[in-house]
N, C-alpha and C. Protein backbone atom coordinates (compact mmCIF):
# COMPACT_ATOMS: atom_id res chain seq x y z
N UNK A 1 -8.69 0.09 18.95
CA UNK A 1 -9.79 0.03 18.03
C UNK A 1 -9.74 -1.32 17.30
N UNK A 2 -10.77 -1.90 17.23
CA UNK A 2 -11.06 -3.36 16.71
C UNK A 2 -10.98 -2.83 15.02
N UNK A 3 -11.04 -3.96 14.58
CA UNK A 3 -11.17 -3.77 12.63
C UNK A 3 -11.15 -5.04 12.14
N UNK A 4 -11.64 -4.90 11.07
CA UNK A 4 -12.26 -6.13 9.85
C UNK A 4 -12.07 -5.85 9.01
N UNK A 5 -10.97 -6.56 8.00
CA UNK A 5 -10.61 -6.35 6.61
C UNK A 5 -11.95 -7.16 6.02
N UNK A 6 -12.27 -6.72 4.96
CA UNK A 6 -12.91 -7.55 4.59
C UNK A 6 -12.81 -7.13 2.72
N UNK A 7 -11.89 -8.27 1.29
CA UNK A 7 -11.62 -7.93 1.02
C UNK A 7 -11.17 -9.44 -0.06
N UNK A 8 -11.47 -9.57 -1.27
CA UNK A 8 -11.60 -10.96 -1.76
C UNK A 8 -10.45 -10.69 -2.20
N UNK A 9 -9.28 -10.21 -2.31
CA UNK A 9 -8.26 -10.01 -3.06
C UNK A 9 -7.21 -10.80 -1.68
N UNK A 10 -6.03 -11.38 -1.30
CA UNK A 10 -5.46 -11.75 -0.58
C UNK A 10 -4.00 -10.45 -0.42
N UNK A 11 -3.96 -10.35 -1.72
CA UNK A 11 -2.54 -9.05 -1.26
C UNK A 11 -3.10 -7.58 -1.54
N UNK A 12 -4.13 -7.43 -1.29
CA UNK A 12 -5.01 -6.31 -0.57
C UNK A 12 -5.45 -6.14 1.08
N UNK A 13 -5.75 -7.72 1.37
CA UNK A 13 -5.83 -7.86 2.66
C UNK A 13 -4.59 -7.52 3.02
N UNK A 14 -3.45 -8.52 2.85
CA UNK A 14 -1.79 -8.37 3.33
C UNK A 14 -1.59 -6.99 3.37
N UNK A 15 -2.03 -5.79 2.21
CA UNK A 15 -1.27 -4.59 2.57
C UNK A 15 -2.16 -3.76 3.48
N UNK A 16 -3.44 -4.25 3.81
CA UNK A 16 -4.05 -3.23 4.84
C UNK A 16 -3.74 -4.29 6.32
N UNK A 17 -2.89 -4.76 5.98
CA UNK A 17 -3.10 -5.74 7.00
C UNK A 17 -1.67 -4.70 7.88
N UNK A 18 -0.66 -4.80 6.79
CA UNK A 18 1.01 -4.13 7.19
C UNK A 18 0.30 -2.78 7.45
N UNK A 19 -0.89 -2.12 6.66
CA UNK A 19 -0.90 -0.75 7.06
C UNK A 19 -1.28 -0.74 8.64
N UNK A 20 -2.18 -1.48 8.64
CA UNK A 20 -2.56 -1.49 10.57
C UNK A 20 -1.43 -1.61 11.09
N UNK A 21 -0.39 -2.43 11.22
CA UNK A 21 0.33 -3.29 11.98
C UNK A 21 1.06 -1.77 12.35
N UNK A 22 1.25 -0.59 12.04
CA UNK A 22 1.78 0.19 12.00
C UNK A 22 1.24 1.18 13.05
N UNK A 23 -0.08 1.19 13.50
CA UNK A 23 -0.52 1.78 14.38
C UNK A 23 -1.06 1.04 15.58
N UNK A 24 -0.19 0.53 17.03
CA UNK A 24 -0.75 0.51 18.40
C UNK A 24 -2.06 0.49 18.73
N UNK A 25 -2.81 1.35 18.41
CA UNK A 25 -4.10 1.24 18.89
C UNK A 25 -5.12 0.95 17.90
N UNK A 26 -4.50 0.01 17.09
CA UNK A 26 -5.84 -0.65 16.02
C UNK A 26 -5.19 -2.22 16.20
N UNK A 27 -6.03 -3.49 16.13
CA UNK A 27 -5.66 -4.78 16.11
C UNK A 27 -6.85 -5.23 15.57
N UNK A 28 -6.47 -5.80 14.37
CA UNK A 28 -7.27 -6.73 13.26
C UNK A 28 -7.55 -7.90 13.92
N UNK A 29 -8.94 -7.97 14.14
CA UNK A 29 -9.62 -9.30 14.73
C UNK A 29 -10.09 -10.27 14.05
N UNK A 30 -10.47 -9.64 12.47
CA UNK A 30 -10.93 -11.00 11.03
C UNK A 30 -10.50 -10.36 10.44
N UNK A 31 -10.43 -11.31 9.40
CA UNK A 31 -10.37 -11.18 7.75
C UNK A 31 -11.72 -11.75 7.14
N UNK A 32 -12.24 -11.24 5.27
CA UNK A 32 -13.14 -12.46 5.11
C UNK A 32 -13.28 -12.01 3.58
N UNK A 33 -13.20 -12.67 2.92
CA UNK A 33 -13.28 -12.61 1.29
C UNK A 33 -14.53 -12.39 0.94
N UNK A 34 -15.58 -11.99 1.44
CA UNK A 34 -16.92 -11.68 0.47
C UNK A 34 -17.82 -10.75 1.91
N UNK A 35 -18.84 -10.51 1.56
CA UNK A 35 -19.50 -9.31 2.62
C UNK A 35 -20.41 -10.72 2.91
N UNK A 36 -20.76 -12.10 2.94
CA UNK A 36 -21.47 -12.82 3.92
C UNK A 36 -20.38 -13.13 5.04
N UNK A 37 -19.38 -13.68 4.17
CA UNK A 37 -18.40 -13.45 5.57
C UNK A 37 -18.25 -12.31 6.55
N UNK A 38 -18.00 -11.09 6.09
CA UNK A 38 -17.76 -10.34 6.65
C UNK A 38 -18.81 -9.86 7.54
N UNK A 39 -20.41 -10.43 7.71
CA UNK A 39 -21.18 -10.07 8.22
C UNK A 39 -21.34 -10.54 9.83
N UNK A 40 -20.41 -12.00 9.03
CA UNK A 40 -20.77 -13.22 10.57
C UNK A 40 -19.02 -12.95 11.09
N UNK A 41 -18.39 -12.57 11.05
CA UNK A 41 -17.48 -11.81 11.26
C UNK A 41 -17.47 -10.78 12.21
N UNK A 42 -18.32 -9.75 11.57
CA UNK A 42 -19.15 -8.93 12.58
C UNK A 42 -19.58 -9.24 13.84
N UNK A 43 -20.34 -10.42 13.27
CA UNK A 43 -21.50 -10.71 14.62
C UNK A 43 -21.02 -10.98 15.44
N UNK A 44 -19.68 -11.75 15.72
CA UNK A 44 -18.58 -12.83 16.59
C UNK A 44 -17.73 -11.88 16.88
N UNK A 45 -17.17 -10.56 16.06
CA UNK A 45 -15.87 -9.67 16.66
C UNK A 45 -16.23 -8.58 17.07
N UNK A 46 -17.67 -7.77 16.62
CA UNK A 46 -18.15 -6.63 17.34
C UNK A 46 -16.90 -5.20 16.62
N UNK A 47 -16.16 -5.55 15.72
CA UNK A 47 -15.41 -4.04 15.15
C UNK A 47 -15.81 -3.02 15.41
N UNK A 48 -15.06 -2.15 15.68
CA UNK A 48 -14.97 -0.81 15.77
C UNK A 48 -15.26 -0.46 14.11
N UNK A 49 -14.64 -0.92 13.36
CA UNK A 49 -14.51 -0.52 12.06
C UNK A 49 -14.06 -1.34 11.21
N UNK A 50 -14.64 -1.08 9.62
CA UNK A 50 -14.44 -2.19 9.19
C UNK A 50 -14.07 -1.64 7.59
N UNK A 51 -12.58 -2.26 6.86
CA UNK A 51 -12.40 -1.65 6.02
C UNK A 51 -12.97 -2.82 4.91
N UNK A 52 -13.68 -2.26 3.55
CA UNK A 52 -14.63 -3.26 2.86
C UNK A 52 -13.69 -2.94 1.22
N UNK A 53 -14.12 -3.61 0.58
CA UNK A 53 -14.24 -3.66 -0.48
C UNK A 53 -15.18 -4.12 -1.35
N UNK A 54 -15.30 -3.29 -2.30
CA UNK A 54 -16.60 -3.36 -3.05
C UNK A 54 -16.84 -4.48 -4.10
N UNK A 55 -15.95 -4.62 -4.57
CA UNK A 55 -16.50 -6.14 -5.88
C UNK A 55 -15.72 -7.16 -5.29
N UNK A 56 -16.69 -7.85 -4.77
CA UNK A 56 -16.62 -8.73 -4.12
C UNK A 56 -17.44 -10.25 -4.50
N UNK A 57 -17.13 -11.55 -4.50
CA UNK A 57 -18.30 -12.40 -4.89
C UNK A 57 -19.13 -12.66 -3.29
N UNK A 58 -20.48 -13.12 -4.48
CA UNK A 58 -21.33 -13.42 -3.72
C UNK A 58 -22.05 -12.11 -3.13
N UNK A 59 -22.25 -11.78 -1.88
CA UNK A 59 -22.96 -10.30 -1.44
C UNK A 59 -21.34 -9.43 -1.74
N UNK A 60 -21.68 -8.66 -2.49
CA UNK A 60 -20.80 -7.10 -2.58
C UNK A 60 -20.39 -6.72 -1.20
N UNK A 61 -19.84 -5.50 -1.42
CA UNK A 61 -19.15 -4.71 -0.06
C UNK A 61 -20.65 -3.65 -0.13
N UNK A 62 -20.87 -3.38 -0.96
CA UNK A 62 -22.21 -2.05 -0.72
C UNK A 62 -23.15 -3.14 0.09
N UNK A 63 -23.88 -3.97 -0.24
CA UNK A 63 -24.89 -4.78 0.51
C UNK A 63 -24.44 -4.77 2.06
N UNK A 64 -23.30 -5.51 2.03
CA UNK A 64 -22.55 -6.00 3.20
C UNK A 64 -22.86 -4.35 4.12
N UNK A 65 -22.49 -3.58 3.45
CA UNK A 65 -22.52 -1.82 4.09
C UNK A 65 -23.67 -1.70 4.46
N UNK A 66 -24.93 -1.80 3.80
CA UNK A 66 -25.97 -1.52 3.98
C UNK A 66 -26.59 -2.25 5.12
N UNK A 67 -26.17 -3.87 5.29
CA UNK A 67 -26.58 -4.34 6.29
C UNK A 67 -25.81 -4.07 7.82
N UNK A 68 -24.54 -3.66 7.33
CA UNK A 68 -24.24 -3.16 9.32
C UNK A 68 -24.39 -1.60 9.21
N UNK A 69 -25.05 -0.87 8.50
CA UNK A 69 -25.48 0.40 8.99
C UNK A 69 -27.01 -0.08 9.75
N UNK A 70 -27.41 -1.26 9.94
CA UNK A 70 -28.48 -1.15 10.31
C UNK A 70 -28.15 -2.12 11.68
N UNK A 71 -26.97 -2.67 11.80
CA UNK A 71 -26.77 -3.15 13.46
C UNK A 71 -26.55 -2.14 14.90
N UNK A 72 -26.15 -3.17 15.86
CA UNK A 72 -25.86 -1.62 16.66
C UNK A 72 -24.99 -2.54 18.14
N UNK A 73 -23.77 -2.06 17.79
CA UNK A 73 -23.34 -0.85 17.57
C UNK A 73 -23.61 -0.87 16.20
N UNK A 74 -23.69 0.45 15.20
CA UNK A 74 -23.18 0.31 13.73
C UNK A 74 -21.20 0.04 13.79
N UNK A 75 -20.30 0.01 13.11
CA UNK A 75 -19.07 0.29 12.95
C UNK A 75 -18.74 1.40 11.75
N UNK A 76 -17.62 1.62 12.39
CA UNK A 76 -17.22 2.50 11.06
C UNK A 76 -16.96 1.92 9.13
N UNK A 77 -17.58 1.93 8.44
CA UNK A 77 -17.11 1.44 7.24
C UNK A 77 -16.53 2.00 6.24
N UNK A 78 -15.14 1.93 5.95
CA UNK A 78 -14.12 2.73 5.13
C UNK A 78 -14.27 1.70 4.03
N UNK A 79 -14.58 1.95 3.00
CA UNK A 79 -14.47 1.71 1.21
C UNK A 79 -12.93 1.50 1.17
N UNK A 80 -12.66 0.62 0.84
CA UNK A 80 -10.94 0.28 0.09
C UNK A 80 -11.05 0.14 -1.24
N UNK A 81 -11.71 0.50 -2.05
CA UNK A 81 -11.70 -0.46 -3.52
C UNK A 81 -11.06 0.52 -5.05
N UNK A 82 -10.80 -0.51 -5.84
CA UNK A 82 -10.45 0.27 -7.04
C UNK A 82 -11.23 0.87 -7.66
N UNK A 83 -12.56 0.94 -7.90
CA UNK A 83 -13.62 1.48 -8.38
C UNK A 83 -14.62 2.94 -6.88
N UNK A 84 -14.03 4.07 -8.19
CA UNK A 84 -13.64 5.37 -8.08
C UNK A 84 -15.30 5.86 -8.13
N UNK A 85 -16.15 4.81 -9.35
CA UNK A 85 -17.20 5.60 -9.69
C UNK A 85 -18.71 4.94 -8.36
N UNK A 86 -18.07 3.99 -7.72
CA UNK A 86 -19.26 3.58 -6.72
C UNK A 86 -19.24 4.78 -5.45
N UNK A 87 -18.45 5.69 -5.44
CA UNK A 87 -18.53 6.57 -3.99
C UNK A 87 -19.84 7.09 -3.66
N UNK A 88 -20.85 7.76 -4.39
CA UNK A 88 -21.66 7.87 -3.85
C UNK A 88 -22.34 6.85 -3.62
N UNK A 89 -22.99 5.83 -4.47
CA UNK A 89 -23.73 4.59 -3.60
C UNK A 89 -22.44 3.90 -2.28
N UNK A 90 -21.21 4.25 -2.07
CA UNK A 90 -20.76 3.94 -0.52
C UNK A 90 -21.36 4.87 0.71
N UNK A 91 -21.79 6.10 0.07
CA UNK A 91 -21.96 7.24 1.47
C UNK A 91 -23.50 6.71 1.25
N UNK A 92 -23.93 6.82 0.49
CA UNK A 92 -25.72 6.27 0.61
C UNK A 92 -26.07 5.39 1.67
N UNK A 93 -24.67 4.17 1.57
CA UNK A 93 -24.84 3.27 2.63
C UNK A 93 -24.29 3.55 3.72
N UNK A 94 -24.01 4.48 4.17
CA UNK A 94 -23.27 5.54 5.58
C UNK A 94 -21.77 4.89 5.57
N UNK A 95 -20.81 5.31 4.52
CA UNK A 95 -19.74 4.89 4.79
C UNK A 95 -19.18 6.10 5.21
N UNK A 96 -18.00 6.15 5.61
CA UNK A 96 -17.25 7.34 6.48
C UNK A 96 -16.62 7.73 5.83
N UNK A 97 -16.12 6.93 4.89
CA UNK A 97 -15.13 7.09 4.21
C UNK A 97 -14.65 6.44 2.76
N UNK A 98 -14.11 6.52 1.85
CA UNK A 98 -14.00 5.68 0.23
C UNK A 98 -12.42 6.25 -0.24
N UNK A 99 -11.89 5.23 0.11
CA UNK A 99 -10.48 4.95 -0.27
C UNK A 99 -10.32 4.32 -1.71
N UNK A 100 -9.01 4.83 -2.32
CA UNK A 100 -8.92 3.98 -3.56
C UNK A 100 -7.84 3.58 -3.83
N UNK A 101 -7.77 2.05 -4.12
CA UNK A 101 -6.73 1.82 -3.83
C UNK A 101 -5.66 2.05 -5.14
N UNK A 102 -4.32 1.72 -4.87
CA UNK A 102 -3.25 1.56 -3.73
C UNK A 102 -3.88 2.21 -2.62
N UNK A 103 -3.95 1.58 -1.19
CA UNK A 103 -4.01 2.73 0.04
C UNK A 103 -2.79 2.95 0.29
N UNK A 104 -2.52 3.51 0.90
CA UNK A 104 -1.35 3.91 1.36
C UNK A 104 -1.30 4.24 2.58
């Protein structure tokens, strides 16, 4: 399974980075500090899934969400973020999932 951190914090990336490294059948193809990156990211790696974070500069992780629920393939988009109270505007934007961090 392909994946895309995408995630303006650097030792947020690093620990979802060690959390993958832990499972065989996932390999991190980008990284990208804001959801414009993470879009053209997309476009060039094709993810299976893509773990986001929400306060982000420049386009957010919700925008960024909103625009690959509308590509296709879509990918999976798992919420990583510290902010507990955005979960429903993440599923609005078809996320699968809303993690908070620490992940673990």
């Amino acid at each position: 399974m392909k994946v895309l951190i995408a995630d303006d914090e650097p030792i947020a990336r690093e620990r979802l980075r060690a959390l993958l490294a832990e499972h065989a059948d996932m390999t991190l193809v980008a990284e990208a500090g804001d959801g414009e990156e993470a879009l053209r990211a997309y476009d060039e790696h094709a993810p299976d899934v893509v773990l986001l974070d929400i306060a982000m500069p420049g386009m957010d992780g919700l925008e960024a969400a909103r625009r690959l629920a509308e590509t296709d393939p879509r990918p999976a988009v798992v919420f990583c973020t510290a902010y507990d109270e955005h979960a429903l505007s993440a599923y609005e934007a078809a996320a699968v999932d809303y993690l908070v961090k620490p992940v673990r």
